[in-house]
Structure formats: C-alpha cells, structure tokens
N, C-alpha and C. Protein backbone atom coordinates (compact mmCIF):
# COMPACT_ATOMS: atom_id res chain seq x y z
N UNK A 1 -1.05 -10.70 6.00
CA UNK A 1 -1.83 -9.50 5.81
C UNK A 1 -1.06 -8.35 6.44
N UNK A 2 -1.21 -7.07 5.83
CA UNK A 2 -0.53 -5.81 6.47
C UNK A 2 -1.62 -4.74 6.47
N UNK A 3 -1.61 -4.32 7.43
CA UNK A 3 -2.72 -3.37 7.60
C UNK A 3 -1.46 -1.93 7.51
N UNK A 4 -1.94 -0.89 6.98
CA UNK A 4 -1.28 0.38 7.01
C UNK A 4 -1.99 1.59 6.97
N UNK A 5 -2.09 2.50 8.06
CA UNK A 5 -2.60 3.53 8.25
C UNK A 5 -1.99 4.46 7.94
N UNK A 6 -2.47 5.12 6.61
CA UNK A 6 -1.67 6.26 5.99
C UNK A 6 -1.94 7.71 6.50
N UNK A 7 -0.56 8.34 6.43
CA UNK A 7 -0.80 9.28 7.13
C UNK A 7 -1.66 10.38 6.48
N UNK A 8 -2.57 10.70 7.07
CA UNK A 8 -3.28 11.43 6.67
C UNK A 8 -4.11 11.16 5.47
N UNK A 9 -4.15 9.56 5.64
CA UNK A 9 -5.24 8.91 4.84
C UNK A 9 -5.84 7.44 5.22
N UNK A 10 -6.04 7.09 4.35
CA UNK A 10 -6.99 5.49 4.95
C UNK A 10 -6.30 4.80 5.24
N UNK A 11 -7.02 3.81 5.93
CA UNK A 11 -6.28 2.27 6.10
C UNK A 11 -6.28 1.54 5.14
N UNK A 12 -5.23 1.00 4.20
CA UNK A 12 -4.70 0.50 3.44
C UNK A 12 -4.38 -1.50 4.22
N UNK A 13 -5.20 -1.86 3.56
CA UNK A 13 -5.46 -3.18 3.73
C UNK A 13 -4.14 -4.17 2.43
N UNK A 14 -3.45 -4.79 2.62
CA UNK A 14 -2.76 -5.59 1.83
C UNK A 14 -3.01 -7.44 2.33
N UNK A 15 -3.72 -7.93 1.04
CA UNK A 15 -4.60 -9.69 1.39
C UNK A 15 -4.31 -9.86 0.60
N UNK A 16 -4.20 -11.34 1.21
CA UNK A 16 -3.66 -12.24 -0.09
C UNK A 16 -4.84 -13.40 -0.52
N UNK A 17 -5.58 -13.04 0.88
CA UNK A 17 -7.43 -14.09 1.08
C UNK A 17 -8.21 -13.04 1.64
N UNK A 18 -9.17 -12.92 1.38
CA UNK A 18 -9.82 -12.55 2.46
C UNK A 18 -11.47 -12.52 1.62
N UNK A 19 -12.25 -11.96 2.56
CA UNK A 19 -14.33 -11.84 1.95
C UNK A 19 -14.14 -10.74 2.42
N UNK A 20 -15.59 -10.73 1.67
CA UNK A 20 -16.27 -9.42 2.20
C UNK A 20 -17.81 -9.91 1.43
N UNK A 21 -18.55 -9.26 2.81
CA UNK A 21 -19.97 -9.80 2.85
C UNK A 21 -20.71 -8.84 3.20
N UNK A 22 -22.08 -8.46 1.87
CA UNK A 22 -22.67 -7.75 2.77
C UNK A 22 -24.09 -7.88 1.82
N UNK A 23 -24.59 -8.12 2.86
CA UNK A 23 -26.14 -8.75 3.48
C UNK A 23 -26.06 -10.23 2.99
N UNK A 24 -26.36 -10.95 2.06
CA UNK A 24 -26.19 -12.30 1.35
C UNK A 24 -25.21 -12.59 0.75
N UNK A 25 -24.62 -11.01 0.14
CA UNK A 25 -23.80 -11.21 -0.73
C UNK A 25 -22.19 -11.42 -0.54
N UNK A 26 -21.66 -12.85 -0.75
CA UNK A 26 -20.31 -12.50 -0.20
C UNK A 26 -19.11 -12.38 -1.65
N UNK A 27 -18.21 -12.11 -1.26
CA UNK A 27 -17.39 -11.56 -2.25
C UNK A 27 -15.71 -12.12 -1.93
N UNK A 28 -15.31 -13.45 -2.49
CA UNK A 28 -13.78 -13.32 -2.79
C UNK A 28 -12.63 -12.40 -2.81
N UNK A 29 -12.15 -11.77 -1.97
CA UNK A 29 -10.68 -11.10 -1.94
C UNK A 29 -9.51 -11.70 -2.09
N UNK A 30 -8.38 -11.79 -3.30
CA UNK A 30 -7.31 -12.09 -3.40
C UNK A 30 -6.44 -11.66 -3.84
N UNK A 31 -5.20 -11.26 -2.87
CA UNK A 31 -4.29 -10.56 -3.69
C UNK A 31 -4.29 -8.98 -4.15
N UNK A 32 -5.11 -8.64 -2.78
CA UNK A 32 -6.29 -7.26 -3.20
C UNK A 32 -5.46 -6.35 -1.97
N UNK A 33 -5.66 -4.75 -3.09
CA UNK A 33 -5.26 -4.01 -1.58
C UNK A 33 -6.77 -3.33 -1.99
N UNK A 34 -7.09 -2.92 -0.24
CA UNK A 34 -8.40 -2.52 0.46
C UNK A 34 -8.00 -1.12 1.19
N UNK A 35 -8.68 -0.05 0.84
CA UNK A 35 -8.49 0.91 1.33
C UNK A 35 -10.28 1.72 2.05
N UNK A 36 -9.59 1.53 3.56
CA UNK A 36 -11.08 1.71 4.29
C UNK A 36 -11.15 2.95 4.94
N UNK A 37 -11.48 3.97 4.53
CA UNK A 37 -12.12 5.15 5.41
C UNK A 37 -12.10 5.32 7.15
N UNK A 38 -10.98 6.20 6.90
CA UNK A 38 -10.25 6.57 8.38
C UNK A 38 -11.06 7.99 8.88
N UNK A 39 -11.52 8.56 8.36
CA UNK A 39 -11.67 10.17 8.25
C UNK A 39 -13.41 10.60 8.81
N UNK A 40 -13.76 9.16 7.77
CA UNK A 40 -15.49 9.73 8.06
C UNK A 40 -16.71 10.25 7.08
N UNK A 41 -15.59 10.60 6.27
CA UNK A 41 -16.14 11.42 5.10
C UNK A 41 -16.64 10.59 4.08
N UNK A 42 -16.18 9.63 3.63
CA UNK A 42 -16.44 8.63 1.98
C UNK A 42 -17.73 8.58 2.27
N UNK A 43 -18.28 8.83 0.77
CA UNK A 43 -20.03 8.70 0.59
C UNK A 43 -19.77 6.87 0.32
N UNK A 44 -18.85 5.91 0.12
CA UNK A 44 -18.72 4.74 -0.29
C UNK A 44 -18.21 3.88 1.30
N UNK A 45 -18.70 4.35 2.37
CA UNK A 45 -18.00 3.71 3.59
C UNK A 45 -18.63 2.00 3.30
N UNK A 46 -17.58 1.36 3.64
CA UNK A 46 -16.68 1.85 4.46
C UNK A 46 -15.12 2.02 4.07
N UNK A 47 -15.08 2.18 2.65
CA UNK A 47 -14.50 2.29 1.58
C UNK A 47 -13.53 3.61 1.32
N UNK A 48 -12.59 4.09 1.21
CA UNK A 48 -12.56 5.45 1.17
C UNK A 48 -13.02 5.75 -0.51
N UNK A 49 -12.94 6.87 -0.24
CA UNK A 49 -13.22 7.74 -1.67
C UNK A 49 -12.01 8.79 -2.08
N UNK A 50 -11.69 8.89 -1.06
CA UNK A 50 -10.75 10.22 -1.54
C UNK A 50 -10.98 11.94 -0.73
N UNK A 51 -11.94 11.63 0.05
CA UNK A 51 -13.01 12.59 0.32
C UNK A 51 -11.44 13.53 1.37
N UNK A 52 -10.73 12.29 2.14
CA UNK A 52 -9.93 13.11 3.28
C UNK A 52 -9.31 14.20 2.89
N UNK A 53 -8.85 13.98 1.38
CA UNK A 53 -8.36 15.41 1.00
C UNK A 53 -8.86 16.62 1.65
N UNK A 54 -10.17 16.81 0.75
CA UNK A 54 -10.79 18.00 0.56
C UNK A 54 -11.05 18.26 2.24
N UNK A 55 -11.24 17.17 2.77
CA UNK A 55 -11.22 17.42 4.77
C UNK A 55 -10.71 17.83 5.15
N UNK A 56 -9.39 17.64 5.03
CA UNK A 56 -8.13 18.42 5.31
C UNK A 56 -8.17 17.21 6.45
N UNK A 57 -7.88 16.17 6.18
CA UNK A 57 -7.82 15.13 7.85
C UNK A 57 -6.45 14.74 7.60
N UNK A 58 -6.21 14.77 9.14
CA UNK A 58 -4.70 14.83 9.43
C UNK A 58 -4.84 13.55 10.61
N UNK A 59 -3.81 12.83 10.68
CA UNK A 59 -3.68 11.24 11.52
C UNK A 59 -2.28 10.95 11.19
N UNK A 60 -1.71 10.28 12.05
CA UNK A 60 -0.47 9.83 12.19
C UNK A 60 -0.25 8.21 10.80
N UNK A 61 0.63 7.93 10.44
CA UNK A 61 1.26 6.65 10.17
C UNK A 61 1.16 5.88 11.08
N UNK A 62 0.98 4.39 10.67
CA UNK A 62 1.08 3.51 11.42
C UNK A 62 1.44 2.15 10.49
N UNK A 63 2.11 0.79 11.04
CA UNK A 63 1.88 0.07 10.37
C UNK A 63 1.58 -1.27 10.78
N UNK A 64 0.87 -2.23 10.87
CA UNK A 64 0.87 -3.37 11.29
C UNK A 64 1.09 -4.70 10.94
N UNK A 65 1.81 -5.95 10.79
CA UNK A 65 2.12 -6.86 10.30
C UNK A 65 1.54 -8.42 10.64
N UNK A 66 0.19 -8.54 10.07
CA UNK A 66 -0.14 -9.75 10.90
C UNK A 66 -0.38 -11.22 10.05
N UNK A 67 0.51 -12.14 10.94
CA UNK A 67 0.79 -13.26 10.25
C UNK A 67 -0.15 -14.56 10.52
C-alpha cells in the first residue's frame, strides 16, 4: 500500500486489498486508488470531491510506503 499526500490536495490511497465499511455495509477494495479529503471541505467525506480547489488549500507533499 502507498499512501500519498498531494500537495495541495488529498490523500491518495494506492491498494491492492483493502474494505471499507460503513454501518453493515462492507465493501471489497482491489487494486483501487482512494482519494480521502485532506482540506475539510468534500460534501462526500471522507472522500474528496474536488472542493480543495475552490479553497484555495495549500499542504505540503508527502509520501509513505507501507509494506
């Protein structure tokens, strides 16, 4: 898995497994990139939307590699 914090945008999730569950409902991830709301703004949290644009949100790069 690689997690990547874009600059001046979301966290960018890269899986090759993973779920996602929410309330009963769980959901298969494979092979999926996931992009999760750094900013605050997405009406779809925890999801981004796109919203950081129009925010004008500013955050550093980052990247993480976990095996």
């Amino acid at each position: 898995m690689k997690i990547t914090a874009m600059q001046n945008g979301p966290f960018l999730i890269e899986t090759t497994e993973a779920s996602l569950k929410k309330g009963d409902v769980e959901e298969k991830l494979e092979g999926k990139m996931i992009a999760l709301c750094r900013c605050g703004a997405s009406a779809n949290k925890p999801f981004c939307d796109g919203k950081h644009k129009a925010e004008n949100f500013e955050a550093e790069a980052v990247e993480v590699e976990v095996n």
